[in-house]
PDB file of N, CA and C in Angstrom:
ATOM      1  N   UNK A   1       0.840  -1.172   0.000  1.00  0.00           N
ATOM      2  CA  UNK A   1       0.000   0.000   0.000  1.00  0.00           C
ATOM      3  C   UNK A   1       0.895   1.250   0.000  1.00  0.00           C
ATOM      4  N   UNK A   2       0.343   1.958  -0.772  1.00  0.00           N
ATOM      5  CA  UNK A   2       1.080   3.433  -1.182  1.00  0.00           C
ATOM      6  C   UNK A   2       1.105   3.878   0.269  1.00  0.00           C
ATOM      7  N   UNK A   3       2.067   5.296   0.773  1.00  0.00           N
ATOM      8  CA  UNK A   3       1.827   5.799   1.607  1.00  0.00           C
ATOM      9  C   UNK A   3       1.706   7.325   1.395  1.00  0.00           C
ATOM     10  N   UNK A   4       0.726   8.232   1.707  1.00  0.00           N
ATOM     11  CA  UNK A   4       1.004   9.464   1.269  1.00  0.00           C
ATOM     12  C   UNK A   4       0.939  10.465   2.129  1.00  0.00           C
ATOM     13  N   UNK A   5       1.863  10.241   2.912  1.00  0.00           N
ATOM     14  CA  UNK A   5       2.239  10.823   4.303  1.00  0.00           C
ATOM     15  C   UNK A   5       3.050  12.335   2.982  1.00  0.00           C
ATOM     16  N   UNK A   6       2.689  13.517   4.125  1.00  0.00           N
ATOM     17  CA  UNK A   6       3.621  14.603   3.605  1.00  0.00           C
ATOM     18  C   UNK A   6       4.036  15.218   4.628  1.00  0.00           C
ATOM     19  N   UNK A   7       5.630  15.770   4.649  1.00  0.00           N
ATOM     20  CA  UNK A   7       6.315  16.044   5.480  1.00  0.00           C
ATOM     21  C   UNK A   7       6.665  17.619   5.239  1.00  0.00           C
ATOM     22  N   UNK A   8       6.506  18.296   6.171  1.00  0.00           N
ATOM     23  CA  UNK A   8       6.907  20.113   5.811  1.00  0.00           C
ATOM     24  C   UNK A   8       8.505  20.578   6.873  1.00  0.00           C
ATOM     25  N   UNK A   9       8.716  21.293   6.355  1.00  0.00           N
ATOM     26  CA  UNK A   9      10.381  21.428   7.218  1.00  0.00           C
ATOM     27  C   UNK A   9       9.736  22.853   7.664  1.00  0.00           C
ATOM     28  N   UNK A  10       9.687  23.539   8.737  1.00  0.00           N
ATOM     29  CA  UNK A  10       8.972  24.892   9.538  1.00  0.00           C
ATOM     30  C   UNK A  10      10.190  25.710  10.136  1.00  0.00           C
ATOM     31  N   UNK A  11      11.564  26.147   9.237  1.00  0.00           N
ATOM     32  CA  UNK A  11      11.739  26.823  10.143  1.00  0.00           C
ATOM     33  C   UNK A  11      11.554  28.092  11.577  1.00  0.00           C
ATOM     34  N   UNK A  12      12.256  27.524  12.130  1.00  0.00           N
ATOM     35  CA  UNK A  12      11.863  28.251  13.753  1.00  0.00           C
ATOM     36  C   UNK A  12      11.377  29.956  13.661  1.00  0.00           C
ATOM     37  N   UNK A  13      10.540  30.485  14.051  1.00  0.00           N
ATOM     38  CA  UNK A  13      10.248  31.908  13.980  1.00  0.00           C
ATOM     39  C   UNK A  13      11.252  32.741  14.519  1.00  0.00           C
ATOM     40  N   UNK A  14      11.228  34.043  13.931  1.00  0.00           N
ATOM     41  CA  UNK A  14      12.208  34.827  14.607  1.00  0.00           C
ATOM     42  C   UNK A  14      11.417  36.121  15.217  1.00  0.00           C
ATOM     43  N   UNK A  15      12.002  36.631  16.507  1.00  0.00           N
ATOM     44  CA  UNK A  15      10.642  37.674  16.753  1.00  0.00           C
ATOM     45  C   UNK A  15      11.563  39.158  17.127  1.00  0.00           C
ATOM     46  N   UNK A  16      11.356  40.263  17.293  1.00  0.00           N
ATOM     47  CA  UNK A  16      11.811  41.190  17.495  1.00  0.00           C
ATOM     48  C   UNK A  16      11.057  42.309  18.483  1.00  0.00           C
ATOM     49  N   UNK A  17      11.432  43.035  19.117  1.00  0.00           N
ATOM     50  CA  UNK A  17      11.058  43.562  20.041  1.00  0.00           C
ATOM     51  C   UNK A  17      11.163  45.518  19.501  1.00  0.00           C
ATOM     52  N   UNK A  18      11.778  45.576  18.802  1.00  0.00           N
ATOM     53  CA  UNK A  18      11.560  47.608  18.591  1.00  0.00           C
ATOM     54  C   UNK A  18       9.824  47.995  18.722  1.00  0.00           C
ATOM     55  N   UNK A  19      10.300  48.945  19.303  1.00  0.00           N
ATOM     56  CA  UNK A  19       8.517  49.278  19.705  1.00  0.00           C
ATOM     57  C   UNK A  19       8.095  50.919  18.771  1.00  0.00           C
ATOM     58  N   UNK A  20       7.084  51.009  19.080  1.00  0.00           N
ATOM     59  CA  UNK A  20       6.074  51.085  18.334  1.00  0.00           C
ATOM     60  C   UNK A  20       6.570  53.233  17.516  1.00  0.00           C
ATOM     61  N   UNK A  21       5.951  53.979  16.601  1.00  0.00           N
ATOM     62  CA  UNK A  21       6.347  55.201  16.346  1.00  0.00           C
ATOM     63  C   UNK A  21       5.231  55.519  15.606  1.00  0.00           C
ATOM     64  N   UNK A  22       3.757  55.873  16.770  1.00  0.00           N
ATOM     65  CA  UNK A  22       2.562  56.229  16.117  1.00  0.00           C
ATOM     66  C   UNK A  22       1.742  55.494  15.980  1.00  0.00           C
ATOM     67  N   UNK A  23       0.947  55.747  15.388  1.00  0.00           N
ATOM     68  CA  UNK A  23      -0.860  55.039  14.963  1.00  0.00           C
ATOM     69  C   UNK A  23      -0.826  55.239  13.686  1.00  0.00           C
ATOM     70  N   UNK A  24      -0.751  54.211  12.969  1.00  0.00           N
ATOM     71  CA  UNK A  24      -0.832  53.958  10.809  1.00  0.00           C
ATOM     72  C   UNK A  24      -0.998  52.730  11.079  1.00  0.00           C
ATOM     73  N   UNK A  25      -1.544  51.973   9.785  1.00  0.00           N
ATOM     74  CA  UNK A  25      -2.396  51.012   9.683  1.00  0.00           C
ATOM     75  C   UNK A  25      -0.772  49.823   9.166  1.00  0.00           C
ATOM     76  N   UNK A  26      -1.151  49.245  10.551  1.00  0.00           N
ATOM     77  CA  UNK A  26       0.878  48.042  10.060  1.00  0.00           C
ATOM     78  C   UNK A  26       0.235  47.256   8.871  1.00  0.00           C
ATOM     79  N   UNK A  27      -0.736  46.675   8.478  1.00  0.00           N
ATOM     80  CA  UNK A  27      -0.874  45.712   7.333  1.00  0.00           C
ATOM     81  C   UNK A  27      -1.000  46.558   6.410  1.00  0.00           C
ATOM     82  N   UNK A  28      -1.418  47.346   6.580  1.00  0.00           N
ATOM     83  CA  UNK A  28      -1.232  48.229   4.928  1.00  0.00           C
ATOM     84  C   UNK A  28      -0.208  48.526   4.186  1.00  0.00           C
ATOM     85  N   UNK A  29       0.440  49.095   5.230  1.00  0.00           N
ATOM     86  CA  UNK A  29       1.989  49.523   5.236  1.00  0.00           C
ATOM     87  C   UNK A  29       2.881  48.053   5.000  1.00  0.00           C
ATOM     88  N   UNK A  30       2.617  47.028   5.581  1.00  0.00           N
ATOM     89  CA  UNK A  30       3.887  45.665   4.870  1.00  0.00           C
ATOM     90  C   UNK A  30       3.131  45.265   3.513  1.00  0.00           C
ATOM     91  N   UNK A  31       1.964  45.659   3.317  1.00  0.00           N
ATOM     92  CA  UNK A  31       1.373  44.725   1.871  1.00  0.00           C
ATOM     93  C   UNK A  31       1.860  46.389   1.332  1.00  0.00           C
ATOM     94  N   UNK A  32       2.084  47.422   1.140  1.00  0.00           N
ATOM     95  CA  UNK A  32       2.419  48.125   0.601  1.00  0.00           C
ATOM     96  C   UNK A  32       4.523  48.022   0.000  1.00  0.00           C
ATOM     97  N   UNK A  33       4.829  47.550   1.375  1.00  0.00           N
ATOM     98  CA  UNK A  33       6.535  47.067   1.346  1.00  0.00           C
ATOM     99  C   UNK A  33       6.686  45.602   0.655  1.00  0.00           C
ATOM    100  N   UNK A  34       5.432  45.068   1.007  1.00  0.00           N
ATOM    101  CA  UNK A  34       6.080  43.467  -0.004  1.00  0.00           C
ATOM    102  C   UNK A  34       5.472  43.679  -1.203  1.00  0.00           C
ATOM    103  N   UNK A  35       4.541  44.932  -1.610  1.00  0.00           N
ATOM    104  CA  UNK A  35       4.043  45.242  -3.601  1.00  0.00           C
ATOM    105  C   UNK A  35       5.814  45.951  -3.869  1.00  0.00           C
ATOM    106  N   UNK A  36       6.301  46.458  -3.128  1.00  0.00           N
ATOM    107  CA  UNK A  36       7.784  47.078  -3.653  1.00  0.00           C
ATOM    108  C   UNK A  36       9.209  45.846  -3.864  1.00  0.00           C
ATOM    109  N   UNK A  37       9.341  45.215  -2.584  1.00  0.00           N
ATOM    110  CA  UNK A  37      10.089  44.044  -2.252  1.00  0.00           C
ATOM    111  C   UNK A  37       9.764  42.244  -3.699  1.00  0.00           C
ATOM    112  N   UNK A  38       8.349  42.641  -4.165  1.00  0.00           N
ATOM    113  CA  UNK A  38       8.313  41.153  -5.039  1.00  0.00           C
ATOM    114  C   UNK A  38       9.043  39.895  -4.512  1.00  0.00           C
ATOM    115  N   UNK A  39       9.041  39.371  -3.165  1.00  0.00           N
ATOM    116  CA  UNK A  39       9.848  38.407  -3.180  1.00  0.00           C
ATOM    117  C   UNK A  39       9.317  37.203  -3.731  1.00  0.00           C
ATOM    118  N   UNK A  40      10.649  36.487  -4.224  1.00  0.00           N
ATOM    119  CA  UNK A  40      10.537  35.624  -5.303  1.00  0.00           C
ATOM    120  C   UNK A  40       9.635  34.050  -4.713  1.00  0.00           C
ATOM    121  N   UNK A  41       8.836  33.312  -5.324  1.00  0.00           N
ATOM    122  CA  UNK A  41       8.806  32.253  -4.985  1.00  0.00           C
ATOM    123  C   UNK A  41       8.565  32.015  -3.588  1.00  0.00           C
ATOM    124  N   UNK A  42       7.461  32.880  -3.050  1.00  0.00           N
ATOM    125  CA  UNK A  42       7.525  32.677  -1.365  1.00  0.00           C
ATOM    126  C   UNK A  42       5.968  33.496  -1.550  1.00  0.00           C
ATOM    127  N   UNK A  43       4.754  32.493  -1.239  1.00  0.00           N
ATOM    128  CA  UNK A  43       3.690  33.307  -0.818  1.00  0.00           C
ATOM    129  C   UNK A  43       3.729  33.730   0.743  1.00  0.00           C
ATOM    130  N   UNK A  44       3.374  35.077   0.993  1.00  0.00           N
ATOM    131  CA  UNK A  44       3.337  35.179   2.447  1.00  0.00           C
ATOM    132  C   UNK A  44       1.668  36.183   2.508  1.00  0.00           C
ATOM    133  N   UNK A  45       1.517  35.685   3.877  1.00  0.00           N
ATOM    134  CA  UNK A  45       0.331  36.036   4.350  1.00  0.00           C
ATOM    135  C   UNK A  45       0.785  37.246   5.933  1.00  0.00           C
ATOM    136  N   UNK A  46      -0.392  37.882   5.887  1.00  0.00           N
ATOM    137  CA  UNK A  46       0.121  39.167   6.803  1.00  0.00           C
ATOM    138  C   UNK A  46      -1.147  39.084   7.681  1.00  0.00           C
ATOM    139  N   UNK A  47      -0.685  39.255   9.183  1.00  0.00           N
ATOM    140  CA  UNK A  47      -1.881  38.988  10.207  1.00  0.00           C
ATOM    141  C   UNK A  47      -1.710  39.655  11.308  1.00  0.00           C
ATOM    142  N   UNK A  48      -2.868  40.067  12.014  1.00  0.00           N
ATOM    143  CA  UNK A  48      -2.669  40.846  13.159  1.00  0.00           C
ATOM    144  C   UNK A  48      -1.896  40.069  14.387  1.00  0.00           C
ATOM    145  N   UNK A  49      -0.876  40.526  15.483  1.00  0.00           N
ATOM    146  CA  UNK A  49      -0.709  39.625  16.353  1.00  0.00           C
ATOM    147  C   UNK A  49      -0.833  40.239  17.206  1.00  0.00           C
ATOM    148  N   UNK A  50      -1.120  39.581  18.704  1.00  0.00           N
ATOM    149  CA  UNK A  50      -0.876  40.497  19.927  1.00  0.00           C
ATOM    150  C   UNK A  50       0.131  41.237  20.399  1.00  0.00           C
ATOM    151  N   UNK A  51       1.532  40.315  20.130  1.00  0.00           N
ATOM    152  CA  UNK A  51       2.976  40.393  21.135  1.00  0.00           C
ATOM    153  C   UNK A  51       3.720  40.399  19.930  1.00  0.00           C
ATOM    154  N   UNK A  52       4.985  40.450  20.206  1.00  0.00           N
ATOM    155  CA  UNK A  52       6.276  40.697  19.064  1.00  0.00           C
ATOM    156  C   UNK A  52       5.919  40.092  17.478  1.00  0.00           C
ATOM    157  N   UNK A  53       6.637  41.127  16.648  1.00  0.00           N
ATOM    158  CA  UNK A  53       6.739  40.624  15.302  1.00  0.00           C
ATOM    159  C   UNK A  53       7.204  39.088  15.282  1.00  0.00           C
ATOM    160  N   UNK A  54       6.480  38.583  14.292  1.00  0.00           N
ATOM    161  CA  UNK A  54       6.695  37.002  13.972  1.00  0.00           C
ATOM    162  C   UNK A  54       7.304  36.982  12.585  1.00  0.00           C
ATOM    163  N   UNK A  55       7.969  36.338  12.267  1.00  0.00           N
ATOM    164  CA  UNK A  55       8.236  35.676  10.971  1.00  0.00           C
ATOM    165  C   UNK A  55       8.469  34.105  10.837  1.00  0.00           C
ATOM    166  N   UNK A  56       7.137  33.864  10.524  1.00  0.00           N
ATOM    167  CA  UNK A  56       7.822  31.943  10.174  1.00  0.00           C
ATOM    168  C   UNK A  56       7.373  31.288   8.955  1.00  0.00           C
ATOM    169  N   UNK A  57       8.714  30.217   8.198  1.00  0.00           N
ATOM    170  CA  UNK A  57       8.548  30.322   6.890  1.00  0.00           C
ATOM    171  C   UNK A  57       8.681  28.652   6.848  1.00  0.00           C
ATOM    172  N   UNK A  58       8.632  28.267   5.852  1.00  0.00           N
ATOM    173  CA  UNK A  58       8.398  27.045   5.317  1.00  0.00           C
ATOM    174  C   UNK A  58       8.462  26.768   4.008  1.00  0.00           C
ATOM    175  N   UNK A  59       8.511  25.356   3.943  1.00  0.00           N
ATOM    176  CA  UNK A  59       9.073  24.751   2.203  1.00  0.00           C
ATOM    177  C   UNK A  59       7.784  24.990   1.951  1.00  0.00           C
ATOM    178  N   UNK A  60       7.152  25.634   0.125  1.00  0.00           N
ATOM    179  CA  UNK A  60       6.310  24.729   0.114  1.00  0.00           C
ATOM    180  C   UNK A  60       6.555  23.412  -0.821  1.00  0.00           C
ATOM    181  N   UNK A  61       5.458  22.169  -0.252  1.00  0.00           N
ATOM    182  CA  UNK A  61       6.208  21.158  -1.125  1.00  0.00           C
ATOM    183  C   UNK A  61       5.491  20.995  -2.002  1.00  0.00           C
ATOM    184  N   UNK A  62       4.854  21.592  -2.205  1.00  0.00           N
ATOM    185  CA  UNK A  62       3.615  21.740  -3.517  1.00  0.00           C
ATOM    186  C   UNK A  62       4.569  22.113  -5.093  1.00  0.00           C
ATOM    187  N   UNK A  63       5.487  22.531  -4.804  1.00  0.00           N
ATOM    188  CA  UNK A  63       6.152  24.013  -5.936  1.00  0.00           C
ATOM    189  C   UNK A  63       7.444  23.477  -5.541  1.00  0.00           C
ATOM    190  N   UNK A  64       8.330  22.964  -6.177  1.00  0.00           N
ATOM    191  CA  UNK A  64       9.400  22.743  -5.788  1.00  0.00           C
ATOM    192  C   UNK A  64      10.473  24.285  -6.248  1.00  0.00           C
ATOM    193  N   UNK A  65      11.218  24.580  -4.973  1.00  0.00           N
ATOM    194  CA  UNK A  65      11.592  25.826  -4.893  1.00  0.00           C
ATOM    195  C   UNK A  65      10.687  26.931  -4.049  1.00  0.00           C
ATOM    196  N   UNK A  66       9.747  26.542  -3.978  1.00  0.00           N
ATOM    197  CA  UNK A  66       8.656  27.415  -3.721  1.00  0.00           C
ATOM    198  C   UNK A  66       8.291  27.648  -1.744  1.00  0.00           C
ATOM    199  N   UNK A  67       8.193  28.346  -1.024  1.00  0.00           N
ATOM    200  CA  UNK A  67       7.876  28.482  -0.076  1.00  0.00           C
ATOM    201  C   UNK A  67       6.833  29.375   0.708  1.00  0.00           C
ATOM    202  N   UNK A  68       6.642  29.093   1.821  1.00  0.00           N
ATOM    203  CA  UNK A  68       5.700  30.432   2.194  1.00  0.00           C
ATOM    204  C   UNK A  68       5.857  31.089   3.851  1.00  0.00           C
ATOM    205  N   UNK A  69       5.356  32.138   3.867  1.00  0.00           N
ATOM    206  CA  UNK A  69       6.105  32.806   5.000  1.00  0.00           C
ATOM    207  C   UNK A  69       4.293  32.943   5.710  1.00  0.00           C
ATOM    208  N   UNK A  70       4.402  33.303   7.348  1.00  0.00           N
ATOM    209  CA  UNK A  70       3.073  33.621   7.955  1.00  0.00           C
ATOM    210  C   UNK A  70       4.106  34.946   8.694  1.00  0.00           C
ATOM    211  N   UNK A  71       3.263  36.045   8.490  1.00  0.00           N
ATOM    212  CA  UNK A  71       4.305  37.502   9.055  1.00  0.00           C
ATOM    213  C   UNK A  71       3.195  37.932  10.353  1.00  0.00           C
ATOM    214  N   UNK A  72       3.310  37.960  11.426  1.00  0.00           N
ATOM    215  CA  UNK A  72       2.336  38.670  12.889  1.00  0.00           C
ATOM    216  C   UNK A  72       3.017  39.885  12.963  1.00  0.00           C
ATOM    217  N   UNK A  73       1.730  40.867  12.867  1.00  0.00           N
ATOM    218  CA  UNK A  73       2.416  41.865  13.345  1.00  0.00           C
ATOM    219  C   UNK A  73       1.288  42.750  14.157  1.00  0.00           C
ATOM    220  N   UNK A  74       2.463  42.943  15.603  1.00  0.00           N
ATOM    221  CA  UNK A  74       2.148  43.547  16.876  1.00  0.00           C
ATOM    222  C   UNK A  74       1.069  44.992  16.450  1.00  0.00           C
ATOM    223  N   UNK A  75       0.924  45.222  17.372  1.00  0.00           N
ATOM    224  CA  UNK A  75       0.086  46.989  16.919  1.00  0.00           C
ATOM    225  C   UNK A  75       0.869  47.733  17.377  1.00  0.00           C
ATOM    226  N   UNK A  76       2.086  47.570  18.350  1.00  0.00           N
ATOM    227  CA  UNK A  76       2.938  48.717  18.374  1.00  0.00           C
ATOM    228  C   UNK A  76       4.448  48.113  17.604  1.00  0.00           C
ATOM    229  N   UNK A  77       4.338  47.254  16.323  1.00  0.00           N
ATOM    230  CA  UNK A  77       5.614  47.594  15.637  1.00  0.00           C
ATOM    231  C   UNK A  77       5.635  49.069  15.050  1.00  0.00           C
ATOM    232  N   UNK A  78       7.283  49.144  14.712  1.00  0.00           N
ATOM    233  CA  UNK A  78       7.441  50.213  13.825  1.00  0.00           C
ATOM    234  C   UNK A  78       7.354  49.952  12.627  1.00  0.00           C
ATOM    235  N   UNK A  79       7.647  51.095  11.055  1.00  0.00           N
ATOM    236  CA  UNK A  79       7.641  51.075  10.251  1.00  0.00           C
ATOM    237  C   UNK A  79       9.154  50.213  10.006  1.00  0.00           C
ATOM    238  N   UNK A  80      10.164  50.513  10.878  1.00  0.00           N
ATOM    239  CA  UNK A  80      11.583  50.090  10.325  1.00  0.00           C
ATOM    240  C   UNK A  80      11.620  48.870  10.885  1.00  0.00           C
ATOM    241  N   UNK A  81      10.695  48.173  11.921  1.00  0.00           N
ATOM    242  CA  UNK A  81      10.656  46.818  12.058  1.00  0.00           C
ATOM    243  C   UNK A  81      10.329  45.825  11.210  1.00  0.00           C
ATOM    244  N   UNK A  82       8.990  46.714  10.586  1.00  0.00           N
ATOM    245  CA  UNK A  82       8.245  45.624   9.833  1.00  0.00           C
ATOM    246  C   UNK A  82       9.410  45.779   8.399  1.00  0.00           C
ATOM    247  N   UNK A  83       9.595  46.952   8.190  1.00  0.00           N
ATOM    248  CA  UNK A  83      10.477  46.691   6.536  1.00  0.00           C
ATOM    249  C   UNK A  83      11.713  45.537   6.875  1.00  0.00           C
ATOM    250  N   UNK A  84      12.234  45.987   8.077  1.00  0.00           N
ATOM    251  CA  UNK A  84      13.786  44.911   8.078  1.00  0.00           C
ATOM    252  C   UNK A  84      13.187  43.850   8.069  1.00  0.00           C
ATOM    253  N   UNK A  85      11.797  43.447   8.615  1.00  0.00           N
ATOM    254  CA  UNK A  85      11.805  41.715   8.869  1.00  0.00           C
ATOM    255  C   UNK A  85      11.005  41.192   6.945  1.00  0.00           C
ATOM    256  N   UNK A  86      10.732  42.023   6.179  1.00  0.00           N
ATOM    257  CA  UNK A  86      10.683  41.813   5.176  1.00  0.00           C
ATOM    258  C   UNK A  86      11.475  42.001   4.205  1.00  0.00           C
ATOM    259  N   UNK A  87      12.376  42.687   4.594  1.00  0.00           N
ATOM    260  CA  UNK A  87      13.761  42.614   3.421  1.00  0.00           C
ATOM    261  C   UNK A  87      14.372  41.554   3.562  1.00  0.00           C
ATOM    262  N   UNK A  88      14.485  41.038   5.180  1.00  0.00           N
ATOM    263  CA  UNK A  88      14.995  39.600   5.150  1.00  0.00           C
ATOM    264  C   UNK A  88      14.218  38.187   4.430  1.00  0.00           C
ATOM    265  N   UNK A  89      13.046  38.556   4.656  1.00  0.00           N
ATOM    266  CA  UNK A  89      11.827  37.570   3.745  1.00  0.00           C
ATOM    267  C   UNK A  89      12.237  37.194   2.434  1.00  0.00           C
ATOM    268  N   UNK A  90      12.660  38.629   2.306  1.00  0.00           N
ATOM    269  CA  UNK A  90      12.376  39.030   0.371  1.00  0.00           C
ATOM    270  C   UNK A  90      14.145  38.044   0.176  1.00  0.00           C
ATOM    271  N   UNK A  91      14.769  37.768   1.398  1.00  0.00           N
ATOM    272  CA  UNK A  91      16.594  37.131   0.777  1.00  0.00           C
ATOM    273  C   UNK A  91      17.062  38.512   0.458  1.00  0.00           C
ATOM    274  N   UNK A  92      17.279  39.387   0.534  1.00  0.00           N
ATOM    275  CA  UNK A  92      17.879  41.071   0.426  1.00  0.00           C
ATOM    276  C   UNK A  92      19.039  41.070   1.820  1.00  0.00           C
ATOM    277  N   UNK A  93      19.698  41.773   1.504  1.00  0.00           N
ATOM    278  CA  UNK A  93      20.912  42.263   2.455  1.00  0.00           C
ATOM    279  C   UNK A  93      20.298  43.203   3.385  1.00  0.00           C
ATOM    280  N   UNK A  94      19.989  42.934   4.240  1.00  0.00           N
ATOM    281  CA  UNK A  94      19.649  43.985   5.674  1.00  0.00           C
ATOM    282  C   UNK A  94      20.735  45.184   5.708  1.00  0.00           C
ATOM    283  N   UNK A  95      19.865  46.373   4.788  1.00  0.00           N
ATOM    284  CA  UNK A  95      20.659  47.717   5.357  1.00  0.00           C
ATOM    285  C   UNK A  95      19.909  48.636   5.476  1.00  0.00           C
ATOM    286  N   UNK A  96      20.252  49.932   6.193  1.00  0.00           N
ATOM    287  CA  UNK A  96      19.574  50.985   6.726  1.00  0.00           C
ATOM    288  C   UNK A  96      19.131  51.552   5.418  1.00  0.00           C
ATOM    289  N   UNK A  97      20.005  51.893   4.572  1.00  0.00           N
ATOM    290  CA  UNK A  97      19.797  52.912   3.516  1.00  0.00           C
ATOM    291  C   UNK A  97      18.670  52.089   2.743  1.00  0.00           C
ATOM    292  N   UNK A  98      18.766  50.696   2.612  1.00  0.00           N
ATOM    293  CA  UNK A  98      17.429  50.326   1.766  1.00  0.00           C
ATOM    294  C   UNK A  98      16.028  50.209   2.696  1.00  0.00           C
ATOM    295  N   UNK A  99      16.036  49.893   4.073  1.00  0.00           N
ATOM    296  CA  UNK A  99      14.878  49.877   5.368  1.00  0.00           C
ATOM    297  C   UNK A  99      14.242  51.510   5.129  1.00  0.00           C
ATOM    298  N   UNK A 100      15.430  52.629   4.969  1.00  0.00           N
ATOM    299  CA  UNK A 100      14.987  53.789   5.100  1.00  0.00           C
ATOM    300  C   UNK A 100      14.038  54.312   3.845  1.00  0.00           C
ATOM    301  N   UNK A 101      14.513  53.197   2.671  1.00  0.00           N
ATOM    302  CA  UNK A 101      14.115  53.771   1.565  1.00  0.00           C
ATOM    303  C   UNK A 101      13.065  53.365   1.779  1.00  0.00           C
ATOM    304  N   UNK A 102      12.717  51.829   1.661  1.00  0.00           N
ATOM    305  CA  UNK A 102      11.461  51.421   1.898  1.00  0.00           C
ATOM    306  C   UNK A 102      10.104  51.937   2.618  1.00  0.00           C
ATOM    307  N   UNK A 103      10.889  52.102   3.912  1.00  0.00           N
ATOM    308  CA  UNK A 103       9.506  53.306   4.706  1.00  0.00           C
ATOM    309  C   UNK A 103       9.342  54.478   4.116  1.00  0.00           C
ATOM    310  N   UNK A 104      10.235  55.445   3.537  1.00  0.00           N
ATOM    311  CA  UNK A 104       9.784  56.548   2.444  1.00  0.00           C
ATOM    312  C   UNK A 104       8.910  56.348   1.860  1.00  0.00           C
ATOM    313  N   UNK A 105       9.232  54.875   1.043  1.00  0.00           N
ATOM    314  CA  UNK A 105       8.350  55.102   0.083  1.00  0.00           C
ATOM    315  C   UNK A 105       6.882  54.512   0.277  1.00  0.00           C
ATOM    316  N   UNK A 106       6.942  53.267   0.818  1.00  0.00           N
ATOM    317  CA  UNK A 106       5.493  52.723   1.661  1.00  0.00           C
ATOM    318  C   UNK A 106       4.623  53.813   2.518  1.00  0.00           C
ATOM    319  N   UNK A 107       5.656  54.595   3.067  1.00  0.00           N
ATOM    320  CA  UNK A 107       4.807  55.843   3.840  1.00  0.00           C
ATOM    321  C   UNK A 107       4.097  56.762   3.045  1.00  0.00           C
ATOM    322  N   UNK A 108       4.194  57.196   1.779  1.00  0.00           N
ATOM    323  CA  UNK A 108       4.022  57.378   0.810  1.00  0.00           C
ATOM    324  C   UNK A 108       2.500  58.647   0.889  1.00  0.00           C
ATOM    325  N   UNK A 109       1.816  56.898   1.109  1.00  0.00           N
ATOM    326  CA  UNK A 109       0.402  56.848   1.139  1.00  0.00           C
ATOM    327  C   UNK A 109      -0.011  57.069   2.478  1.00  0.00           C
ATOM    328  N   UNK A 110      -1.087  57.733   3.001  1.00  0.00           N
ATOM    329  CA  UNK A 110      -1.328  57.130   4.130  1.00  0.00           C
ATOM    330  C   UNK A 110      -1.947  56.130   4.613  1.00  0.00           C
ATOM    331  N   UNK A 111      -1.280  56.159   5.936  1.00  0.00           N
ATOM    332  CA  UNK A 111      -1.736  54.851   6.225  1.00  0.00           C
ATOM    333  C   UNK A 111      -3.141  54.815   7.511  1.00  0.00           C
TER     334      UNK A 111
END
């Protein structure tokens, strides 16, 4: 008998603590940073959380190459929290000058 057990690899979440700079709408503002960021081959989903930013990602095994991320985000993150933990999403080099650009330009709009 066939077996069709499926197995997912979850790496561990990473969470961050910078607190909060104002009242703007945080999901607007990261679905506004991941329409700029396009990261490749990685569906991610964006959700309210109570406590620290979350990031946790996974194979998917549906898509070979393919993965997906679940992003929590606190009500008092910042703008430069949520961009760094999505530049890292996106596989990008964590730097100020691109975090800074990013909130420029996501801030854009309001939020």
């Amino acid at each position: 008998m066939e077996s069709r057990a499926r197995f997912e690899h979850v790496e561990p979440y990473r969470t961050s603590r910078i607190r909060a700079d104002g009242d703007f709408d945080r999901l607007a503002f990261a679905m506004r940073v991941l329409g700029v960021l396009r990261p490749r081959r990685v569906k991610v989903a964006v959700y309210r959380r109570l406590r620290e930013l979350e990031v946790e990602r996974g194979a998917d095994l549906a898509h070979e190459g393919a993965s997906w991320a679940l992003v929590g985000i606190p009500p008092d993150a910042s703008r430069e929290q949520i961009a760094y933990a999505l530049v890292e999403l996106a596989g990008l080099e964590r730097s100020p000058f691109l975090v800074d650009a990013l909130v420029a330009h996501a801030s854009r709009e309001r939020d």
